[in-house]
Protein backbone atom coordinates (compact mmCIF):
# COMPACT_ATOMS: atom_id res chain seq x y z
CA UNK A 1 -89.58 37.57 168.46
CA UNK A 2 -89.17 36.85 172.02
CA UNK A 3 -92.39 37.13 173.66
CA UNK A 4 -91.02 35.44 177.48
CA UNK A 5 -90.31 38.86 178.99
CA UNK A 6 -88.88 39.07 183.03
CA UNK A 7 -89.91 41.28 185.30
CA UNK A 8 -86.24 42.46 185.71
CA UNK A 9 -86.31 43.22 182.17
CA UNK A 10 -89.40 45.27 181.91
CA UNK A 11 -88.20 47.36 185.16
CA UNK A 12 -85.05 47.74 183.05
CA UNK A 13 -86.83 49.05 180.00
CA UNK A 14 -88.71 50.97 182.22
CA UNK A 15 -85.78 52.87 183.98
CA UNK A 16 -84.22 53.84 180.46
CA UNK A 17 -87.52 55.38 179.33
CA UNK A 18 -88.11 57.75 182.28
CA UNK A 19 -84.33 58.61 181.97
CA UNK A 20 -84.98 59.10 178.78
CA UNK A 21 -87.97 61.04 179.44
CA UNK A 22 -86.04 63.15 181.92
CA UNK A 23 -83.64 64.52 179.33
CA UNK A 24 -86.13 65.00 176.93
CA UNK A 25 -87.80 67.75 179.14
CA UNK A 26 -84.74 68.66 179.71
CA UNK A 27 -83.89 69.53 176.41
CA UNK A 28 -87.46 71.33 175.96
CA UNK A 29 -86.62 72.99 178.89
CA UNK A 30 -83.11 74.31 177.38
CA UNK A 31 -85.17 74.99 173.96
CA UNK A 32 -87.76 77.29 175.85
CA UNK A 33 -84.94 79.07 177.22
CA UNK A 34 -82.95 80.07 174.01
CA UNK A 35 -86.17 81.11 172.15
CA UNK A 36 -86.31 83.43 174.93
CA UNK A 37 -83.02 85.06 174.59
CA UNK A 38 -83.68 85.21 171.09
CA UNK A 39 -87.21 86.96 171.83
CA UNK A 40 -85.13 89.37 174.65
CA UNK A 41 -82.37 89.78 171.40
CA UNK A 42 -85.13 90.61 169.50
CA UNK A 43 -87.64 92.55 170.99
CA UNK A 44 -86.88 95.95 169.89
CA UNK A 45 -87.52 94.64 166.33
CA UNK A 46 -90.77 92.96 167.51
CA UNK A 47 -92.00 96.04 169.11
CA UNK A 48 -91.02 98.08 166.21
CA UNK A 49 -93.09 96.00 163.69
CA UNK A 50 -96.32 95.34 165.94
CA UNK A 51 -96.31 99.35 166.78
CA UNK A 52 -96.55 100.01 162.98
CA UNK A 53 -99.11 97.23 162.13
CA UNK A 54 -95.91 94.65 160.27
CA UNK A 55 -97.05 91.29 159.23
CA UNK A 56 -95.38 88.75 160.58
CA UNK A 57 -94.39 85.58 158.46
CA UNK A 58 -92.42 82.83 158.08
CA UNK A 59 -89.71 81.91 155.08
CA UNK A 60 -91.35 78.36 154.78
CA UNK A 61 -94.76 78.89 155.24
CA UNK A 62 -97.06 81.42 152.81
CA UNK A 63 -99.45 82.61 155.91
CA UNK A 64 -99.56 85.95 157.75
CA UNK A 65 -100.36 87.35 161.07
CA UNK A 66 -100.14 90.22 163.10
CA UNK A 67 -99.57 88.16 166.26
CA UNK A 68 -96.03 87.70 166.32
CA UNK A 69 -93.49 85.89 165.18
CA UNK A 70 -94.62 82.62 163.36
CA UNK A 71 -93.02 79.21 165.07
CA UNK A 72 -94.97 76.24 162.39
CA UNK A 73 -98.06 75.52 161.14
CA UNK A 74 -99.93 71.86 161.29
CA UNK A 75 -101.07 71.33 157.45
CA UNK A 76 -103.42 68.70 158.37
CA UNK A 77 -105.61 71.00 160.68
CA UNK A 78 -104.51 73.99 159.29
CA UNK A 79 -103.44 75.74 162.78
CA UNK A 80 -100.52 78.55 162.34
CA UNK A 81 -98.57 78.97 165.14
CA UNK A 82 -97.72 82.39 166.64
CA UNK A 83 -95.81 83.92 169.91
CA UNK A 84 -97.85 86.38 171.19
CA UNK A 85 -95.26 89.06 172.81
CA UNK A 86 -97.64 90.49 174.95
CA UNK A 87 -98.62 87.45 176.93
CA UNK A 88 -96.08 84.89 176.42
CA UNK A 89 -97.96 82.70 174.85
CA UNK A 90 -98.00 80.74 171.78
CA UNK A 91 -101.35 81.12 169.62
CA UNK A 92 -103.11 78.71 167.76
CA UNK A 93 -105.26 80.15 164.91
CA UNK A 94 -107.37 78.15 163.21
CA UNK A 95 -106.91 79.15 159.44
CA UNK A 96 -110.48 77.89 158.33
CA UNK A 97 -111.94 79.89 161.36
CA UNK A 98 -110.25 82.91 161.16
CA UNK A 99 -112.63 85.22 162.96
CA UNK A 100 -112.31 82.54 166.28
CA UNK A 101 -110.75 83.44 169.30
CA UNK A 102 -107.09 81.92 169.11
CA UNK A 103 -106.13 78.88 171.73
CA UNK A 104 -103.15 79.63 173.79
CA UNK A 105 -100.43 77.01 174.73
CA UNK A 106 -97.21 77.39 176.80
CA UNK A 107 -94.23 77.64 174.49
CA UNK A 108 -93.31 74.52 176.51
CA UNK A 109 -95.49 72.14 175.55
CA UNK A 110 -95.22 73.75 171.67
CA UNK A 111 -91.58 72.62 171.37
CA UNK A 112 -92.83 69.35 173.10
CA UNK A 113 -94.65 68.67 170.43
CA UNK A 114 -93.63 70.91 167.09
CA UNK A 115 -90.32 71.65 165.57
CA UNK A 116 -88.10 73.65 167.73
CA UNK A 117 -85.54 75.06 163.79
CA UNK A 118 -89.38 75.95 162.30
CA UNK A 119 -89.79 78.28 164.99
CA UNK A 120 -85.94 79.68 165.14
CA UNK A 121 -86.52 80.00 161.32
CA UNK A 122 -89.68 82.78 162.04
CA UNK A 123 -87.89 84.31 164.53
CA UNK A 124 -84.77 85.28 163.10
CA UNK A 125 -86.51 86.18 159.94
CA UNK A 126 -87.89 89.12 161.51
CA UNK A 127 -84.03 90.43 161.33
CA UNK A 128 -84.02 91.22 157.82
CA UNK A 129 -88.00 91.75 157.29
CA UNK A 130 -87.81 95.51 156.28
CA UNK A 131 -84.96 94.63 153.76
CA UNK A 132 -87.15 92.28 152.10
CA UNK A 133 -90.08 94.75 151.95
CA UNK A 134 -87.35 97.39 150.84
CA UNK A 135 -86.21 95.18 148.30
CA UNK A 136 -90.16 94.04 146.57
CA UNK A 137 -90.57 97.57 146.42
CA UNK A 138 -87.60 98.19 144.91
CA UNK A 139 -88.35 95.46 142.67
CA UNK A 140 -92.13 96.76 142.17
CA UNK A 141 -91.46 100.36 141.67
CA UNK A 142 -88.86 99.52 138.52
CA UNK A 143 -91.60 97.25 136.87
CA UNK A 144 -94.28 100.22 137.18
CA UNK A 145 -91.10 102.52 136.03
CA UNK A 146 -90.69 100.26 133.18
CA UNK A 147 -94.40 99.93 132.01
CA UNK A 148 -94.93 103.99 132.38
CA UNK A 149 -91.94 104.43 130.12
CA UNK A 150 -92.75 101.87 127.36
CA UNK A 151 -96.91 103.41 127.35
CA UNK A 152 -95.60 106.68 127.42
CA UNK A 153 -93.22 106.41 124.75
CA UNK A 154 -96.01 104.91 122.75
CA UNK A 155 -98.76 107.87 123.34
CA UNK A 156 -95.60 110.43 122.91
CA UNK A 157 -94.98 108.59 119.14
CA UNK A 158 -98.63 109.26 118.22
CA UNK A 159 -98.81 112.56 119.33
């Protein structure tokens, strides 16, 4: 390890991280941007599900909300993630604390510091939501179909 460092070399070093830096916001910056579109793609589905009380959730994640759209959730601290629509921010709800009033955070400094595919991954499975719900009722309604017939065949056979 060398430990005999010149000052040359640190202001090097330091010139590649704030480059480095620089097209790191960048790249938040272009991330913030496309979740937008998507949101602007997306917002007559949005609208549609918050006007008839949808829950919103996420394919990797087995937590709810009625926020919006779900972008991650910290395990550790238990936090879900949500895009509120209506004020363009993203929530942070405290899943131990339920009942207290959500933090808000620019969507900027989210995909600074969370996963920029977790949140695509919430948004875009808003696009098929209903069929899902179409398709565990579908799925529910045979099962209850299914029991009826075999308990009614049984009291009809004793009658």
């Amino acid at each position: 390890m060398k430990i005999r460092i010149t000052e040359e070399e640190l202001k090097s070093k330091e010139e590649k991280i704030k480059e480095l830096r620089e097209t790191n916001e960048s790249y938040v910056s272009e991330m913030v941007k496309l979740y937008k579109a998507y949101l602007k793609e997306l917002n007559t589905v949005i609208e549609f599900l918050k006007e008839r009380n949808y829950y919103f959730e996420h394919p990797d994640l087995n937590e709810i909300t009625t926020i919006g759209p779900i972008l991650g959730k910290n395990k550790q601290k238990n936090i879900l993630y949500a895009y509120d629509v209506k004020d363009g921010w993203v929530k942070e709800i405290n899943m131990y604390q339920k009942d207290e009033e959500p933090k808000r955070m620019p969507l900027h400094k989210f995909f600074a510091l969370y996963n920029f595919e977790d949140a695509m991954k919430g948004l875009l499975s808003l696009v098929d939501r209903q069929d899902k719900i179409i398709s565990q009722f579908e799925e529910e309604n045979n099962i209850l179909m299914a029991q009826i017939k075999n308990y009614g065949k049984i009291i009809e056979e004793n009658s």
